[in-house]
C-alpha atoms as a PDB file:
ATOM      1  CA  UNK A   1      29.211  -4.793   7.469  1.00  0.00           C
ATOM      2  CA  UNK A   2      27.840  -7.532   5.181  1.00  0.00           C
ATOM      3  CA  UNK A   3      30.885 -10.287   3.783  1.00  0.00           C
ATOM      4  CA  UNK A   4      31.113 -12.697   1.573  1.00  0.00           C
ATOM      5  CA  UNK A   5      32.291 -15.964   2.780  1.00  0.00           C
ATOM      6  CA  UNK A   6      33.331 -19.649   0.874  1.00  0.00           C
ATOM      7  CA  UNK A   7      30.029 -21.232   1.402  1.00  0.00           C
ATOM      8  CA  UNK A   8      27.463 -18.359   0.650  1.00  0.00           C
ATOM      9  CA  UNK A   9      24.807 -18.634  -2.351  1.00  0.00           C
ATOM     10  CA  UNK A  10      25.258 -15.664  -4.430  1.00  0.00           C
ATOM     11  CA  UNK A  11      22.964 -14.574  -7.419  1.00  0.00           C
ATOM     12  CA  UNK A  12      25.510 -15.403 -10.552  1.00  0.00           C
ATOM     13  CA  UNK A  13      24.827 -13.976 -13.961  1.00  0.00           C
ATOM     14  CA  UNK A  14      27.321 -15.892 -16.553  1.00  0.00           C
ATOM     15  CA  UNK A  15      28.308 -14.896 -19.871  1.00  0.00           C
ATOM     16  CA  UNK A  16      30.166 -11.733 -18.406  1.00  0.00           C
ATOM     17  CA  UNK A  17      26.365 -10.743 -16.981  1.00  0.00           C
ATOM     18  CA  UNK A  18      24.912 -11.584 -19.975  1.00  0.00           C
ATOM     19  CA  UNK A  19      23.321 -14.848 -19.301  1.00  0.00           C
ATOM     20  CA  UNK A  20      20.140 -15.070 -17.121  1.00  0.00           C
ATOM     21  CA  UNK A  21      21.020 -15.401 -12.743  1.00  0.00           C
ATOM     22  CA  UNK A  22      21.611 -18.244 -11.233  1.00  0.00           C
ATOM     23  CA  UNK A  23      21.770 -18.923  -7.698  1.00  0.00           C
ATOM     24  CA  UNK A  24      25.612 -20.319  -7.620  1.00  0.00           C
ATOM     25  CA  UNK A  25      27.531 -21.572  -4.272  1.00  0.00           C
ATOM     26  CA  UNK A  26      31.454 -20.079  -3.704  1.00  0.00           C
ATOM     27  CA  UNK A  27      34.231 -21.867  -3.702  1.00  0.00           C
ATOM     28  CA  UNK A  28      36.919 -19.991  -3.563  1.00  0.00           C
ATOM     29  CA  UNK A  29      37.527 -15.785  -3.205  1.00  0.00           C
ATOM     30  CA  UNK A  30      40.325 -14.081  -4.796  1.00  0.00           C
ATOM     31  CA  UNK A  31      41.078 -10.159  -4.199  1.00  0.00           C
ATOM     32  CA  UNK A  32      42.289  -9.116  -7.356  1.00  0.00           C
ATOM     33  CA  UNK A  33      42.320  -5.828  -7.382  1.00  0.00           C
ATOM     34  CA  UNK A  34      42.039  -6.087 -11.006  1.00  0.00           C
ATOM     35  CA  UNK A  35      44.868  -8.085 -11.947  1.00  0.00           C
ATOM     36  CA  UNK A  36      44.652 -11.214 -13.093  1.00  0.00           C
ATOM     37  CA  UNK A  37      46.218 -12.821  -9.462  1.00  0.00           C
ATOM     38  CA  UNK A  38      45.423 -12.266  -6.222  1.00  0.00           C
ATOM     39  CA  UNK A  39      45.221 -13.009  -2.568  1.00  0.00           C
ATOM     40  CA  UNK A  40      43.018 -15.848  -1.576  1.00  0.00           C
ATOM     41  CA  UNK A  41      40.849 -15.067   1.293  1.00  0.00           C
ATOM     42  CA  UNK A  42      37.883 -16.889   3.145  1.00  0.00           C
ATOM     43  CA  UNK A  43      35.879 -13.575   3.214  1.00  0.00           C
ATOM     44  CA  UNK A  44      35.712 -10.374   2.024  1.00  0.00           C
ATOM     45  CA  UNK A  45      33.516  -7.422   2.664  1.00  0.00           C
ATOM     46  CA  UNK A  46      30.622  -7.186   0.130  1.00  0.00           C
ATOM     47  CA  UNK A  47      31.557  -3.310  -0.118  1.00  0.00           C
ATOM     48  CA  UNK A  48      35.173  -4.691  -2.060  1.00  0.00           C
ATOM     49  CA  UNK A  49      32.336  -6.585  -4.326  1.00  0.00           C
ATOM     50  CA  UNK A  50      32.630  -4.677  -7.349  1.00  0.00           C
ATOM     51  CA  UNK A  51      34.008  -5.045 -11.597  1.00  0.00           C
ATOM     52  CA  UNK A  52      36.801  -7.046 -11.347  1.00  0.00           C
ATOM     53  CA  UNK A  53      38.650  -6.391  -7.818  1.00  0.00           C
ATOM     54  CA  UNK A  54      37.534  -9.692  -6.827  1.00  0.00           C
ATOM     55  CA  UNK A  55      37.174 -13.531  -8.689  1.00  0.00           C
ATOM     56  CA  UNK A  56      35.159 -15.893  -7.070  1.00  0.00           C
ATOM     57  CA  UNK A  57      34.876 -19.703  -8.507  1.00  0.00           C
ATOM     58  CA  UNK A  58      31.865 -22.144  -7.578  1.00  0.00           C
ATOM     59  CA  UNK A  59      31.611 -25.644  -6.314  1.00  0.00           C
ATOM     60  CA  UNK A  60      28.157 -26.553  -8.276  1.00  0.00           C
ATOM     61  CA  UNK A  61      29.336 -25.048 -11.681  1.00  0.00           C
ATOM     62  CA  UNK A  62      32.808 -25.200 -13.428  1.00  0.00           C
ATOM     63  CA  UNK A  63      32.894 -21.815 -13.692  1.00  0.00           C
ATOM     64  CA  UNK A  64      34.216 -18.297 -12.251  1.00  0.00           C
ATOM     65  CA  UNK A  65      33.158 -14.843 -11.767  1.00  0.00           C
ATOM     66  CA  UNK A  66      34.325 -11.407 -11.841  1.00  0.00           C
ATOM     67  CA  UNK A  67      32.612  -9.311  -8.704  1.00  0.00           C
ATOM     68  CA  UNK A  68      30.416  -7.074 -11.211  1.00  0.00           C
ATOM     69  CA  UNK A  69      28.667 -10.781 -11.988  1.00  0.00           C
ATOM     70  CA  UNK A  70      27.586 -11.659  -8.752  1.00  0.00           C
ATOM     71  CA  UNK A  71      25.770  -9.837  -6.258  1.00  0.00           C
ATOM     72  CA  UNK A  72      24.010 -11.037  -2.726  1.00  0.00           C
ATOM     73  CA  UNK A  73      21.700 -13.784  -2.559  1.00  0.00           C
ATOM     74  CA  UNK A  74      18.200 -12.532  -1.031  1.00  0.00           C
ATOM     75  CA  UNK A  75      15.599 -15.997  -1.933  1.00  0.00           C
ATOM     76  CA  UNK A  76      12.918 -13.412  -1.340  1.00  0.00           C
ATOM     77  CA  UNK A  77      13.768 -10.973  -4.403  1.00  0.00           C
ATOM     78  CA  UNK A  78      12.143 -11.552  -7.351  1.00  0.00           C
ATOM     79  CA  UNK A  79      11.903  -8.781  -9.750  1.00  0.00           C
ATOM     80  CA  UNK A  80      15.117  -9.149 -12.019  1.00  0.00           C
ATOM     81  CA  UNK A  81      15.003  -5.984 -13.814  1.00  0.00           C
ATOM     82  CA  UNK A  82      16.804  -3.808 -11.701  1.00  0.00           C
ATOM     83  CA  UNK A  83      19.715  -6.968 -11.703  1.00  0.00           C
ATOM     84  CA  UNK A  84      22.855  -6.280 -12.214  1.00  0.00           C
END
């Protein structure tokens, strides 16, 4: 199974998903599980990836994410409109 690890480029969309993607670096992964703390982890399966179970924050913007915002980075994908 695919994870999500501090480290990994991730397509971000800010603006609760409103703003246009970005490719964003992670910081730091908290499993929320909706709440507004959580567990920090160093990875987390991309399957737990979803609305707002899990927060991640970024180390080249000043800014966090709810899981719905981000999704995998693939440099090869181009066609945005079937983005999150």
């Amino acid at each position: 199974m695919s994870k999500l690890k501090i480290g990994d480029k991730v397509w971000w969309r800010g603006g609760f998903g409103s703003d246009p993607r970005k490719v964003a670096t992670v910081e730091e992964i908290e499993i929320t599980g909706g709440y507004k703390y959580g567990e920090q982890v160093d990875e987390v399966d991309w399957a737990e990836v979803y609305g707002r179970n899990v927060v991640v924050s970024f180390s080249d913007y000043s800014n966090w994410a709810y899981g719905e915002q981000i999704m995998q980075w693939l440099p090869y994908k181009t066609n945005t409109s079937t983005d999150r």
